[in-house]
Structures are given as structure tokens and as C-alpha cells.
PDB file of N, CA and C in Angstrom:
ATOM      1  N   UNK A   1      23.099  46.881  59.970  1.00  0.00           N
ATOM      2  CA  UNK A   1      23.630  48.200  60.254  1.00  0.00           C
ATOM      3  C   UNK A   1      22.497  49.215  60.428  1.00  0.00           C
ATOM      4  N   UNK A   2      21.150  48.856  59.772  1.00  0.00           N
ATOM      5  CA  UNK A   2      20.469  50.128  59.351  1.00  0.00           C
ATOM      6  C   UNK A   2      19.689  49.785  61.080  1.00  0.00           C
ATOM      7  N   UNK A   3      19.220  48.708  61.308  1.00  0.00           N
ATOM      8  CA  UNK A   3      18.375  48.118  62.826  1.00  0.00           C
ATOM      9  C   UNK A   3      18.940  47.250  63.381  1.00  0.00           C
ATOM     10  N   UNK A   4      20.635  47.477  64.224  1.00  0.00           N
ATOM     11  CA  UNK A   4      20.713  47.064  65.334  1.00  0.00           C
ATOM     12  C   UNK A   4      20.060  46.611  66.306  1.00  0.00           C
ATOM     13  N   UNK A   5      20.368  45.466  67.062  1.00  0.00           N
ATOM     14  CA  UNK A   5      19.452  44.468  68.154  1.00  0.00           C
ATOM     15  C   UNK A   5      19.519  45.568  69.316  1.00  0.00           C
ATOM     16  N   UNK A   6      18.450  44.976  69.779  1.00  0.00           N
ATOM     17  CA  UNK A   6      18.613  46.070  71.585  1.00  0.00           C
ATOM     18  C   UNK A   6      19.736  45.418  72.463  1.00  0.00           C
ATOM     19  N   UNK A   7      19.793  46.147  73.299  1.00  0.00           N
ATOM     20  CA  UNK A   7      20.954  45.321  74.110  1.00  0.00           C
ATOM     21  C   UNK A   7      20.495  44.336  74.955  1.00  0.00           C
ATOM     22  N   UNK A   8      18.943  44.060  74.432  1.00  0.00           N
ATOM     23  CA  UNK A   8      18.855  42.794  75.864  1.00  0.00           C
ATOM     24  C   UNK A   8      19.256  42.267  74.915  1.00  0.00           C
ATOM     25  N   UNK A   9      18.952  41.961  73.670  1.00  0.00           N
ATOM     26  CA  UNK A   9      19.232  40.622  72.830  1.00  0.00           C
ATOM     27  C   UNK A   9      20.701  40.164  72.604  1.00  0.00           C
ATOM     28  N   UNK A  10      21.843  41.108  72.703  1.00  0.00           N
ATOM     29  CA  UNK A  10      23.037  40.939  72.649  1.00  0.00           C
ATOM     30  C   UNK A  10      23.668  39.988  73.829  1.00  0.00           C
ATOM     31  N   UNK A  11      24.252  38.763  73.503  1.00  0.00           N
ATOM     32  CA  UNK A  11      24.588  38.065  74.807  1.00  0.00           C
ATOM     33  C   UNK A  11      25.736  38.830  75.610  1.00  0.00           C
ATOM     34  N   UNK A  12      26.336  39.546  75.122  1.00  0.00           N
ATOM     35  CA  UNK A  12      27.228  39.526  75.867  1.00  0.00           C
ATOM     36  C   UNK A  12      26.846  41.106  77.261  1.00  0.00           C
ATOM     37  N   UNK A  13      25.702  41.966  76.538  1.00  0.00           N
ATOM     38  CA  UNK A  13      25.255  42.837  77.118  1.00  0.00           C
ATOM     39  C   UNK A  13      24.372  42.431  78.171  1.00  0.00           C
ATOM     40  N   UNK A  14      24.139  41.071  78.007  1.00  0.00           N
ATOM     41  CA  UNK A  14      23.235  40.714  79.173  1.00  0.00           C
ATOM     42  C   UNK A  14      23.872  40.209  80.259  1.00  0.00           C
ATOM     43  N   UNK A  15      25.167  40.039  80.380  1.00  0.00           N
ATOM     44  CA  UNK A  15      25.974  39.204  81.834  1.00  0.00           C
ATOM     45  C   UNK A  15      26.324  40.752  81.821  1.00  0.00           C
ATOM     46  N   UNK A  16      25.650  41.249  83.240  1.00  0.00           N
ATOM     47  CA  UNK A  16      26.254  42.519  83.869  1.00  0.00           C
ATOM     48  C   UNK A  16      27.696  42.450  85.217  1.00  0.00           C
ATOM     49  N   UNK A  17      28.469  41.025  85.204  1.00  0.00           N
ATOM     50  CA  UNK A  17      29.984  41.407  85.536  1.00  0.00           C
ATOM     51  C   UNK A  17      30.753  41.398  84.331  1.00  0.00           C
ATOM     52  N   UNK A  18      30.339  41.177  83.078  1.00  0.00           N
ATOM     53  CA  UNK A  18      31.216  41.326  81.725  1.00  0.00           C
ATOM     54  C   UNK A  18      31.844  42.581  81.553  1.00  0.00           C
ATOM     55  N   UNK A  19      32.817  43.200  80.851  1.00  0.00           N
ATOM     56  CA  UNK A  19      33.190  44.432  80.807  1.00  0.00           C
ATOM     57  C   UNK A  19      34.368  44.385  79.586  1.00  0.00           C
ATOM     58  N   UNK A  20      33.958  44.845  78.517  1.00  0.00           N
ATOM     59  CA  UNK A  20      35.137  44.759  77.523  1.00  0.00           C
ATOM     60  C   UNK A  20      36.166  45.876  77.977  1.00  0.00           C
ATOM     61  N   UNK A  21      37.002  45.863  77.742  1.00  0.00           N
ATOM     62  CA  UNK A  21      38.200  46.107  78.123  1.00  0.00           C
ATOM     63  C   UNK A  21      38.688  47.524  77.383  1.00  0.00           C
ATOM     64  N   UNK A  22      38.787  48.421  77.310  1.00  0.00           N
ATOM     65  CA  UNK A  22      39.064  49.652  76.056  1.00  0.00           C
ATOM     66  C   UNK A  22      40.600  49.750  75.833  1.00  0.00           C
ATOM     67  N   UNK A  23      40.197  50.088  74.798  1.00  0.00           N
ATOM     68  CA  UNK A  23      41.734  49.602  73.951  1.00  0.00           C
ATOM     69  C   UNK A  23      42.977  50.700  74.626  1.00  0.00           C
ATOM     70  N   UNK A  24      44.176  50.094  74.645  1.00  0.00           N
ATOM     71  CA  UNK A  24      45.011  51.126  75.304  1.00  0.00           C
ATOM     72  C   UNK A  24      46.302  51.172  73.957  1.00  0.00           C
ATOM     73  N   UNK A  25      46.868  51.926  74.687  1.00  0.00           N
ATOM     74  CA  UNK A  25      47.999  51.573  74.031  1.00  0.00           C
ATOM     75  C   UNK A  25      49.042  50.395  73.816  1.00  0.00           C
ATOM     76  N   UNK A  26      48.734  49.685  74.905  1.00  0.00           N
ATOM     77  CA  UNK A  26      49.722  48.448  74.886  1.00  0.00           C
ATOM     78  C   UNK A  26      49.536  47.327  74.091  1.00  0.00           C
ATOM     79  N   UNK A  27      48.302  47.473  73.593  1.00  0.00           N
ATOM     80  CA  UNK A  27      47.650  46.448  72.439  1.00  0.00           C
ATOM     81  C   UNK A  27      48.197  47.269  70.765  1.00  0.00           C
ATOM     82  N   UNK A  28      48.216  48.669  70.789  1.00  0.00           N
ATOM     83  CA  UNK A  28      48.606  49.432  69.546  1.00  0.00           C
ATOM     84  C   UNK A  28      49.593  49.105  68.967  1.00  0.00           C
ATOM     85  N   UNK A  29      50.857  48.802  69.897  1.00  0.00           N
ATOM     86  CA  UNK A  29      52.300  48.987  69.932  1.00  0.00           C
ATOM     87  C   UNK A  29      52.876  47.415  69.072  1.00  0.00           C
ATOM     88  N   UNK A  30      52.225  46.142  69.586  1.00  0.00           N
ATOM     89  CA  UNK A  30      52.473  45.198  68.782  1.00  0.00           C
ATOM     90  C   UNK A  30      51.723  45.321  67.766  1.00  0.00           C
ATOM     91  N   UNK A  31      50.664  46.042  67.447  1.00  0.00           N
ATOM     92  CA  UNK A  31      50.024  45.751  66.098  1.00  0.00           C
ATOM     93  C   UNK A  31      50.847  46.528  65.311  1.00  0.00           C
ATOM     94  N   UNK A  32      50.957  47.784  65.444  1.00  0.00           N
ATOM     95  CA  UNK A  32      51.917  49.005  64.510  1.00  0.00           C
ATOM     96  C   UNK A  32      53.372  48.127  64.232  1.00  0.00           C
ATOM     97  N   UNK A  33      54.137  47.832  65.251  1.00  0.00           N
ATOM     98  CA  UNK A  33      55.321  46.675  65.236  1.00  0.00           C
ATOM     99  C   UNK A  33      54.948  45.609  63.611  1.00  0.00           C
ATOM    100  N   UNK A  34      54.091  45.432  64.699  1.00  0.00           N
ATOM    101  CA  UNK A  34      53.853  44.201  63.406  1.00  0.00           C
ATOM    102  C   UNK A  34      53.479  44.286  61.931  1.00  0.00           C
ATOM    103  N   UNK A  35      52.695  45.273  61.696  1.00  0.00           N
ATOM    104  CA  UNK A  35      52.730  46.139  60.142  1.00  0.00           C
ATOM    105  C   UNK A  35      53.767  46.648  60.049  1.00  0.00           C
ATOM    106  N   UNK A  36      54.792  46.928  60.512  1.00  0.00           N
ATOM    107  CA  UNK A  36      56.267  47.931  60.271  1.00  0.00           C
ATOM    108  C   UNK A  36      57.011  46.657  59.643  1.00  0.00           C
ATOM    109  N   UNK A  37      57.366  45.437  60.689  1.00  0.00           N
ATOM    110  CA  UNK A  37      57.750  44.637  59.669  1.00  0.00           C
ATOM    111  C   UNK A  37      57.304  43.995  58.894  1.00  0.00           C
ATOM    112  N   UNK A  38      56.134  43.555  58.736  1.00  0.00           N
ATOM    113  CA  UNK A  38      55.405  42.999  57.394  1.00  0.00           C
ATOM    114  C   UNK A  38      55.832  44.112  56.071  1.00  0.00           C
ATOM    115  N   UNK A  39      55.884  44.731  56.549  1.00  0.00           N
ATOM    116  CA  UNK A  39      55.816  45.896  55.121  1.00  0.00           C
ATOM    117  C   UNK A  39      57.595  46.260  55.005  1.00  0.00           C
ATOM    118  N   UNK A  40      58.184  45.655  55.875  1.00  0.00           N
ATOM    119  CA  UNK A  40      59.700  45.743  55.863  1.00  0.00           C
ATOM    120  C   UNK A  40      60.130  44.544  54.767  1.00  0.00           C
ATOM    121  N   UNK A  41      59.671  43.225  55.375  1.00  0.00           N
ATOM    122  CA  UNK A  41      59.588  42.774  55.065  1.00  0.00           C
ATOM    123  C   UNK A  41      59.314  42.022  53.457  1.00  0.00           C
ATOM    124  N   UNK A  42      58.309  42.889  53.030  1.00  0.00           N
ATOM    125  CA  UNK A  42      57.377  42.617  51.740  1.00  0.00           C
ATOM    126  C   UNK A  42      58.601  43.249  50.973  1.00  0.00           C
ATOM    127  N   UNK A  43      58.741  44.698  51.587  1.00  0.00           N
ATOM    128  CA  UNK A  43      60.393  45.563  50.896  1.00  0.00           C
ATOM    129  C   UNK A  43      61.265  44.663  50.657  1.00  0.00           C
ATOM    130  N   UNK A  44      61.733  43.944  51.413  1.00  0.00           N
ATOM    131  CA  UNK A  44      63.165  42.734  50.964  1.00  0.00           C
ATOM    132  C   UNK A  44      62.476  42.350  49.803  1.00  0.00           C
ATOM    133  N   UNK A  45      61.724  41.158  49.867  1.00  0.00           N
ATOM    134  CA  UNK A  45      61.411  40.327  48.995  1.00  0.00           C
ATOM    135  C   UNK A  45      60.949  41.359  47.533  1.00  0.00           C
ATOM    136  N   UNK A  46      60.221  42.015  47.543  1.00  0.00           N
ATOM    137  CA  UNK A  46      60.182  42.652  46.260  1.00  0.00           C
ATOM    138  C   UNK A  46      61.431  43.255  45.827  1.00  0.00           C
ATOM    139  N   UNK A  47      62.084  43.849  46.699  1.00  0.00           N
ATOM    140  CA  UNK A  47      64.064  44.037  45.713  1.00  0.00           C
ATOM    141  C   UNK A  47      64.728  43.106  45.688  1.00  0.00           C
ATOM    142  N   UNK A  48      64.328  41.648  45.933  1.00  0.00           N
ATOM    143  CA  UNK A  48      65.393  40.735  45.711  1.00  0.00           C
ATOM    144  C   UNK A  48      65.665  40.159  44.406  1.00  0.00           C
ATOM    145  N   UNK A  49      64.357  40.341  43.321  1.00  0.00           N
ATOM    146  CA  UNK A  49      64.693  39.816  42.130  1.00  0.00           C
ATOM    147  C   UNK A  49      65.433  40.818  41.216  1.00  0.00           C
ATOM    148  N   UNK A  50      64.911  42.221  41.738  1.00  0.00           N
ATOM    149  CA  UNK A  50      65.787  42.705  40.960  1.00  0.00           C
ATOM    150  C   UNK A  50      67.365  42.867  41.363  1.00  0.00           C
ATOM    151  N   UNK A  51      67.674  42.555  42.421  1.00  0.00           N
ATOM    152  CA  UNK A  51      69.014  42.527  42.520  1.00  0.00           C
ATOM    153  C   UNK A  51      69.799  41.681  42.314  1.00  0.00           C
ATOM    154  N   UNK A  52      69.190  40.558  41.873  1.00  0.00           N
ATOM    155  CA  UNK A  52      69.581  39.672  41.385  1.00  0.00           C
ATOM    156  C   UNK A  52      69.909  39.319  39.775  1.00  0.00           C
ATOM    157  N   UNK A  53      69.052  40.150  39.691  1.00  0.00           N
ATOM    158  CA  UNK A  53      69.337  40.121  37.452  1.00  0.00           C
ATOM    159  C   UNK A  53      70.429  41.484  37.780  1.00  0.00           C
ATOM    160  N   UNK A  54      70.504  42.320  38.531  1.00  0.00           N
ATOM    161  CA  UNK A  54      71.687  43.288  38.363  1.00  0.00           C
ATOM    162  C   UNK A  54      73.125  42.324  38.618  1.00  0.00           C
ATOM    163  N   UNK A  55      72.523  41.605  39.672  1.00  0.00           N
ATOM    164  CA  UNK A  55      74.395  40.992  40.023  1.00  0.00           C
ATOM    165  C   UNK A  55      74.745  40.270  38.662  1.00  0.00           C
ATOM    166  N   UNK A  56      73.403  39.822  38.102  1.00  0.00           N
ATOM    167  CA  UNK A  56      73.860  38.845  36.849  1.00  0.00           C
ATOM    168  C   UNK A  56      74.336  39.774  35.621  1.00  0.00           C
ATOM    169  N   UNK A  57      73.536  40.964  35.867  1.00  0.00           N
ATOM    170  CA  UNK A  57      74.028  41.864  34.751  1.00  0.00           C
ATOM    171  C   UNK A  57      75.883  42.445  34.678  1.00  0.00           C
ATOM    172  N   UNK A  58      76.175  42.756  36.254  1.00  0.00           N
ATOM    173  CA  UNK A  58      77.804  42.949  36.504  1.00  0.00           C
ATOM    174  C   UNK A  58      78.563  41.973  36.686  1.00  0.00           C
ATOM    175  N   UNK A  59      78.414  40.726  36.578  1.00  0.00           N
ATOM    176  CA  UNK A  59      78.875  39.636  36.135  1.00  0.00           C
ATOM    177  C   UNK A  59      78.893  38.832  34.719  1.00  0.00           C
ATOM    178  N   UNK A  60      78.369  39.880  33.843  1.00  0.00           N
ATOM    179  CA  UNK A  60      78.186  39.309  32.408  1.00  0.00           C
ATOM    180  C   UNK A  60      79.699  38.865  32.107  1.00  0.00           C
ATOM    181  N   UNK A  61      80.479  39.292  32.806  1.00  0.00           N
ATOM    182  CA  UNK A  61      81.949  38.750  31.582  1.00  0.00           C
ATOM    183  C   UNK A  61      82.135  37.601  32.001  1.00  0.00           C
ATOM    184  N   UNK A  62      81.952  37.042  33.292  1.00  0.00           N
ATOM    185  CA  UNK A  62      81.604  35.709  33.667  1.00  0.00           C
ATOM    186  C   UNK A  62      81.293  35.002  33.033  1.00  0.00           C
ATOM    187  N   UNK A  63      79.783  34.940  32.754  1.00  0.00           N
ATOM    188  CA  UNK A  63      79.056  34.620  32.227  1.00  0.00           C
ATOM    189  C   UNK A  63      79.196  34.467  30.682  1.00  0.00           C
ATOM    190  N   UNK A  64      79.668  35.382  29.896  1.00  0.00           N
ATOM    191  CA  UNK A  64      80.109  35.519  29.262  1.00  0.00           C
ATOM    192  C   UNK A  64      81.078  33.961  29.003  1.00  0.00           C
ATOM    193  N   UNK A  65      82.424  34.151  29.449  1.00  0.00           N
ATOM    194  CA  UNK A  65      83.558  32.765  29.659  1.00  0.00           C
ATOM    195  C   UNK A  65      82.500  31.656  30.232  1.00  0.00           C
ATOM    196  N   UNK A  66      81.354  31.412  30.549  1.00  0.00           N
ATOM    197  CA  UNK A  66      80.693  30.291  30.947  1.00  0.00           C
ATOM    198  C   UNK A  66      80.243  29.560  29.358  1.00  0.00           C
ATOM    199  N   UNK A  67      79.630  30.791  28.571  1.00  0.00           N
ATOM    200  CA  UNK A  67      79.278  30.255  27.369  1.00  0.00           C
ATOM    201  C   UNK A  67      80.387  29.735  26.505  1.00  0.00           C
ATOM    202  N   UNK A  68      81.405  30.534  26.428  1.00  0.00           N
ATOM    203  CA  UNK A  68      82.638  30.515  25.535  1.00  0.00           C
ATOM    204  C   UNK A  68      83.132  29.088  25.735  1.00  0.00           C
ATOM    205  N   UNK A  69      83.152  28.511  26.796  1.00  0.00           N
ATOM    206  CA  UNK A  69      83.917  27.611  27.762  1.00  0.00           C
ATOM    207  C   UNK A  69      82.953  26.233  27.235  1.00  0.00           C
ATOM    208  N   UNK A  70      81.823  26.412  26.045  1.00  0.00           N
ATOM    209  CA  UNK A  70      81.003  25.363  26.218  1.00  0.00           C
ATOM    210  C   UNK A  70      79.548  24.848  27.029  1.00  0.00           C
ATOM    211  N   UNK A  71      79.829  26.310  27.902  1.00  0.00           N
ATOM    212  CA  UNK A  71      78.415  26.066  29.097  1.00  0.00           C
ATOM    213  C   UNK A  71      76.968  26.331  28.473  1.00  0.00           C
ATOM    214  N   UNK A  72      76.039  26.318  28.618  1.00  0.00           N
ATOM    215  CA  UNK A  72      74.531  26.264  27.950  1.00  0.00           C
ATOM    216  C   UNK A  72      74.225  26.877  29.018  1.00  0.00           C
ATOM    217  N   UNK A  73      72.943  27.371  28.587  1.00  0.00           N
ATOM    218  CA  UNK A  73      71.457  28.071  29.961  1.00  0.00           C
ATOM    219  C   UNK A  73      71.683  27.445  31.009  1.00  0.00           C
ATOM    220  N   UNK A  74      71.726  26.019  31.517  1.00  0.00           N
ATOM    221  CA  UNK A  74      71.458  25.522  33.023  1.00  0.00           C
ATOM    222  C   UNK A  74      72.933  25.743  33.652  1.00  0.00           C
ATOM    223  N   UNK A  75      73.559  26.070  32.816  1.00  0.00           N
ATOM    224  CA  UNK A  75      75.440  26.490  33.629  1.00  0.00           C
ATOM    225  C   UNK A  75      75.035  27.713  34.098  1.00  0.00           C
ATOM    226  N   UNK A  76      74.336  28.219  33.245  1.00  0.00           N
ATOM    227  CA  UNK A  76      74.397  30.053  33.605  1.00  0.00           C
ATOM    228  C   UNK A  76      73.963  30.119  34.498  1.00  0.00           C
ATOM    229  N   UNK A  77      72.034  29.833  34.457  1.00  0.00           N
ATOM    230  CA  UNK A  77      71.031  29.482  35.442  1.00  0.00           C
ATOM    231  C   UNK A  77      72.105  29.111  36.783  1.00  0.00           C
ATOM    232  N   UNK A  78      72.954  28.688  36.818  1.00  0.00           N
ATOM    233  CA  UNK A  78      73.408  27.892  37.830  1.00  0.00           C
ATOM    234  C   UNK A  78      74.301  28.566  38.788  1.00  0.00           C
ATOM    235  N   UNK A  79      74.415  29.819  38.197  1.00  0.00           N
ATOM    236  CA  UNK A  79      75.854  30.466  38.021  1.00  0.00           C
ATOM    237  C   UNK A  79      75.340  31.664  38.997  1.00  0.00           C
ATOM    238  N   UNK A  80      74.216  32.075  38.603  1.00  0.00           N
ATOM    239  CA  UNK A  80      73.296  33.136  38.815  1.00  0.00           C
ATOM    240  C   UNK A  80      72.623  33.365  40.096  1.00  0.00           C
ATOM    241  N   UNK A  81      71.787  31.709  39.953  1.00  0.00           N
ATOM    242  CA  UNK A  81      71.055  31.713  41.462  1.00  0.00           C
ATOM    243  C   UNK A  81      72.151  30.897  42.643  1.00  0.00           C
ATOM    244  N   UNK A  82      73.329  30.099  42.259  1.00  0.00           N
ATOM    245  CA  UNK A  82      74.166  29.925  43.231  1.00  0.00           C
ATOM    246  C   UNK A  82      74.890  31.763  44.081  1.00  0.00           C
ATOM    247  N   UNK A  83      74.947  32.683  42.869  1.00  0.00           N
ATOM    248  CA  UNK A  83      75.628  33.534  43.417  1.00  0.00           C
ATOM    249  C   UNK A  83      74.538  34.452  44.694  1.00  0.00           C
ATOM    250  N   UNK A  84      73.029  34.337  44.069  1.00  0.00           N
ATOM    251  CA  UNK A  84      72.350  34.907  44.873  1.00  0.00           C
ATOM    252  C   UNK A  84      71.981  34.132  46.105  1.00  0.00           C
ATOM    253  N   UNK A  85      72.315  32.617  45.855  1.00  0.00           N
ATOM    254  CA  UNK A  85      72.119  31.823  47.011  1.00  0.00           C
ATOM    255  C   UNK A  85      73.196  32.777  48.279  1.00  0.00           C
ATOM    256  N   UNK A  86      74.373  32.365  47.952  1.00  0.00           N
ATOM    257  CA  UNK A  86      75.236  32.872  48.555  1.00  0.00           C
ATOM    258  C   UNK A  86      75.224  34.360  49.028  1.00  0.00           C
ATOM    259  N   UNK A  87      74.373  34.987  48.523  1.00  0.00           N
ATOM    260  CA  UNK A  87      74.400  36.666  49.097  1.00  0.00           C
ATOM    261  C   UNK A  87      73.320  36.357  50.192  1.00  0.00           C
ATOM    262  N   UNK A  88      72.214  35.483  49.495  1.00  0.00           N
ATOM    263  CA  UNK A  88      71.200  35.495  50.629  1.00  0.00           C
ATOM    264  C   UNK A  88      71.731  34.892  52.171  1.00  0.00           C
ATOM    265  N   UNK A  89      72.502  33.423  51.996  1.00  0.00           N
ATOM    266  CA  UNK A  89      73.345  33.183  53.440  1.00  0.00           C
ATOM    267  C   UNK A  89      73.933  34.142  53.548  1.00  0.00           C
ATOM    268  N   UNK A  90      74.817  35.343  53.285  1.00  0.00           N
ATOM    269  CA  UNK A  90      75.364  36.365  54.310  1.00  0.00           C
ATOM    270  C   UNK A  90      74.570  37.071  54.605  1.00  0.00           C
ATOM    271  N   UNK A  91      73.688  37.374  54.086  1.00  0.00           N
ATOM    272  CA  UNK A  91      72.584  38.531  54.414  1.00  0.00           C
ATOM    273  C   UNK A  91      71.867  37.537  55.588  1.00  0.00           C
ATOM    274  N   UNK A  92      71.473  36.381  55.405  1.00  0.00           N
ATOM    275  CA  UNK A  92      71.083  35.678  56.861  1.00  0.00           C
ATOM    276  C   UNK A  92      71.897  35.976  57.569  1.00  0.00           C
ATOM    277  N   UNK A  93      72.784  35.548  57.466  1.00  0.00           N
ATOM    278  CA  UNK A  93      74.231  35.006  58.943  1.00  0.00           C
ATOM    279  C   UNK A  93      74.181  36.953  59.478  1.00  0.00           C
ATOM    280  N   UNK A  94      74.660  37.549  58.322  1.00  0.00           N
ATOM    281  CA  UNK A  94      74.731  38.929  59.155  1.00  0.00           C
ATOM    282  C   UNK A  94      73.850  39.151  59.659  1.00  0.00           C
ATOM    283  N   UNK A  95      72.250  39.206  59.587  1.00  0.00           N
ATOM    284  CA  UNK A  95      71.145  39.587  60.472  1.00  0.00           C
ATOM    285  C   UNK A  95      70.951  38.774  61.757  1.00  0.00           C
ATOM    286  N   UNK A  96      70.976  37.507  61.696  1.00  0.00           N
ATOM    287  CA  UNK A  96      70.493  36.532  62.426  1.00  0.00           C
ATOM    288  C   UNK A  96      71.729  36.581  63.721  1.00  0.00           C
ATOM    289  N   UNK A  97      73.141  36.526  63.149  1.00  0.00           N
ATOM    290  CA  UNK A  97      73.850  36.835  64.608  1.00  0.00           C
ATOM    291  C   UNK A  97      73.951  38.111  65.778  1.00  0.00           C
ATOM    292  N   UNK A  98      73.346  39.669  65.119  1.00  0.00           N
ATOM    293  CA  UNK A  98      73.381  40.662  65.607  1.00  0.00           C
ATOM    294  C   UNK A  98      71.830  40.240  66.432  1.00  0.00           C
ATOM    295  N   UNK A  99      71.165  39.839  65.601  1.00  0.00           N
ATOM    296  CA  UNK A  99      69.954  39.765  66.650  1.00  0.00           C
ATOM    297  C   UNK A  99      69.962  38.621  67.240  1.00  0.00           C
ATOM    298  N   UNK A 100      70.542  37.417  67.334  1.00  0.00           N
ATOM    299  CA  UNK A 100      70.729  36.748  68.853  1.00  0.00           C
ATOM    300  C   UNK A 100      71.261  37.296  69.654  1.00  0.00           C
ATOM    301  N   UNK A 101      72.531  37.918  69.473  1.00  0.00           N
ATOM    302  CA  UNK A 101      72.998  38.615  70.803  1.00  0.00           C
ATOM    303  C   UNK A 101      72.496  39.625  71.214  1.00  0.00           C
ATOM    304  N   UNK A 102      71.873  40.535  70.446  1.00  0.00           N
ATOM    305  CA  UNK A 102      70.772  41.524  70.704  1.00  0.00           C
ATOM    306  C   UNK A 102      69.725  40.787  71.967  1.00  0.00           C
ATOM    307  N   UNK A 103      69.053  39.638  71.393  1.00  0.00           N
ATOM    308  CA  UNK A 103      68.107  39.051  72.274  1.00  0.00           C
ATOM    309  C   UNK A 103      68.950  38.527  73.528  1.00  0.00           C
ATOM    310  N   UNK A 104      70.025  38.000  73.452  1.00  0.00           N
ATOM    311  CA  UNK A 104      70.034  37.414  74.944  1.00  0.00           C
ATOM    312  C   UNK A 104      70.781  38.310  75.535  1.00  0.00           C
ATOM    313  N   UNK A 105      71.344  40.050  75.358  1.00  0.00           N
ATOM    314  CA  UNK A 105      71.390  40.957  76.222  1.00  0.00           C
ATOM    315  C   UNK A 105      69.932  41.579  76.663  1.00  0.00           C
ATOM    316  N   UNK A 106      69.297  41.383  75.771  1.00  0.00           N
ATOM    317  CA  UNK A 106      67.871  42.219  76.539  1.00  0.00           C
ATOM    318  C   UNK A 106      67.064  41.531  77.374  1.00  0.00           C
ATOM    319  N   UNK A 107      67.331  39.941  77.061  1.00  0.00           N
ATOM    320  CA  UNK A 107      66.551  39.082  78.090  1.00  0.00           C
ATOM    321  C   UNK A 107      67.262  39.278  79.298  1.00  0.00           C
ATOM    322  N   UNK A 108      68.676  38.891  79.298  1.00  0.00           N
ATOM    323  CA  UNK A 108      69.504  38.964  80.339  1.00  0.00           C
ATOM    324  C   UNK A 108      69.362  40.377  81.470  1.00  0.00           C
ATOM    325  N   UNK A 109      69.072  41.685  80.447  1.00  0.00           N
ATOM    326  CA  UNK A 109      68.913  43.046  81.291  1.00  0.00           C
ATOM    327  C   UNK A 109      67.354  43.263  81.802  1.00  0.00           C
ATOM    328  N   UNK A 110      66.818  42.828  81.219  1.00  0.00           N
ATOM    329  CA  UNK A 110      65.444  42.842  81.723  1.00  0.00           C
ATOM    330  C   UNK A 110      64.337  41.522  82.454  1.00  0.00           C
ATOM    331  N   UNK A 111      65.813  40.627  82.915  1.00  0.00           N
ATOM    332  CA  UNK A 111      65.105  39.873  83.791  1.00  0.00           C
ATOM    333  C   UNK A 111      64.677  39.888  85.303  1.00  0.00           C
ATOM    334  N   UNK A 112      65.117  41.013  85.765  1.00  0.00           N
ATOM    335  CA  UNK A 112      64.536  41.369  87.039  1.00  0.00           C
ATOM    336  C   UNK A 112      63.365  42.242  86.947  1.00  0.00           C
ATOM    337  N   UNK A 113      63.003  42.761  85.625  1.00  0.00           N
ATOM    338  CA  UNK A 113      61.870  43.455  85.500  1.00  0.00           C
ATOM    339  C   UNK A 113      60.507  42.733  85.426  1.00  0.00           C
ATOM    340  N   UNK A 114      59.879  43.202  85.929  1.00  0.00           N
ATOM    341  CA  UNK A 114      58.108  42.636  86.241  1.00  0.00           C
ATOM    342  C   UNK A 114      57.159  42.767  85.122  1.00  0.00           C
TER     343      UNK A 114
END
């Protein structure tokens, strides 16, 4: 940093049809995209555990009749992450079908575009 090479020594400064390219906007737009959902993303997964000890918490009377009934920890355990299994498939199925048809109207409308 402090003594940078000259530019003969740089290879790429020495092929004079080379030309890096300056950044535009069209390179910005997927990167910003792409940190928007990573960090959307990271959001799900960090509220999912806690919403999950809440569902278990408003289901205690359940839970509750699981023990009464004879059931131990791996009934409960069982009881708990089956129910969050099941929230997580609707929470798939609901996302995943709005955005296929999402995608094959926009492919479909923007296939005459260049």
C-alpha cells in the first residue's frame, strides 16, 4: 500500500486493448438484491426458534394431557417439532406457489423483450 508497482510492472496495464469496464449500475442492482435477501433471510431463521417455544408455550394444555396421558420428554419433543414441522410446510407451500406463478407470468411477459 505504502509503494505501489509502476504500471509497466502491472500485467494487466501492459496489454493496451485491455480496458476494465467501470462499474454501472446494472452490476449494483443484483448485489443490493442479493444482501436484501440474505439479510431477509437470516430474519426468518433467527425468529424461527423463538416461535416455536411460543407455539409450545400456547399449547401447554396439550402438552400438558400428553404428560397426564403417560407421555415422557420424547412424546412432547415430538409434539412440538412435528407442530413446527407442519407450520414450516405451509409457510413453504404458501411462498413457493405464489412465486412459481409469479415466475412463469414474468417469463411469459417478458419474452419478447431483448
Amino acid at each position: 500500500m505504502l509503494r505501489p508497482p509502476a504500471d509497466s510492472e502491472v500485467p494487466l496495464n501492459r496489454n493496451p486493448g485491455f480496458h476494465r469496464p467501470a462499474p454501472s449500475a446494472d452490476h449494483a442492482a443484483p448485489t443490493a438484491s442479493t444482501a436484501i435477501g440474505g439479510m431477509a433471510l437470516l430474519d426468518v431463521c433467527l425468529l424461527a426458534g423463538p416461535a416455536l417455544r411460543g407455539g409450545a408455550r400456547r399449547s401447554r394444555r396439550h402438552i400438558e394431557l400428553v404428560g397426564a396421558n403417560g407421555g415422557d420428554r420424547r412424546h412432547v419433543r415430538a409434539r412440538v417439532v412435528s407442530g413446527g414441522l407442519v407450520t414450516g410446510e405451509v409457510a413453504a407451500v404458501t411462498g413457493a406457489v405464489p412465486g412459481l406463478v409469479l415466475t412463469r407470468v414474468l417469463r411469459t411477459s417478458s419474452a419478447g423483450c431483448p
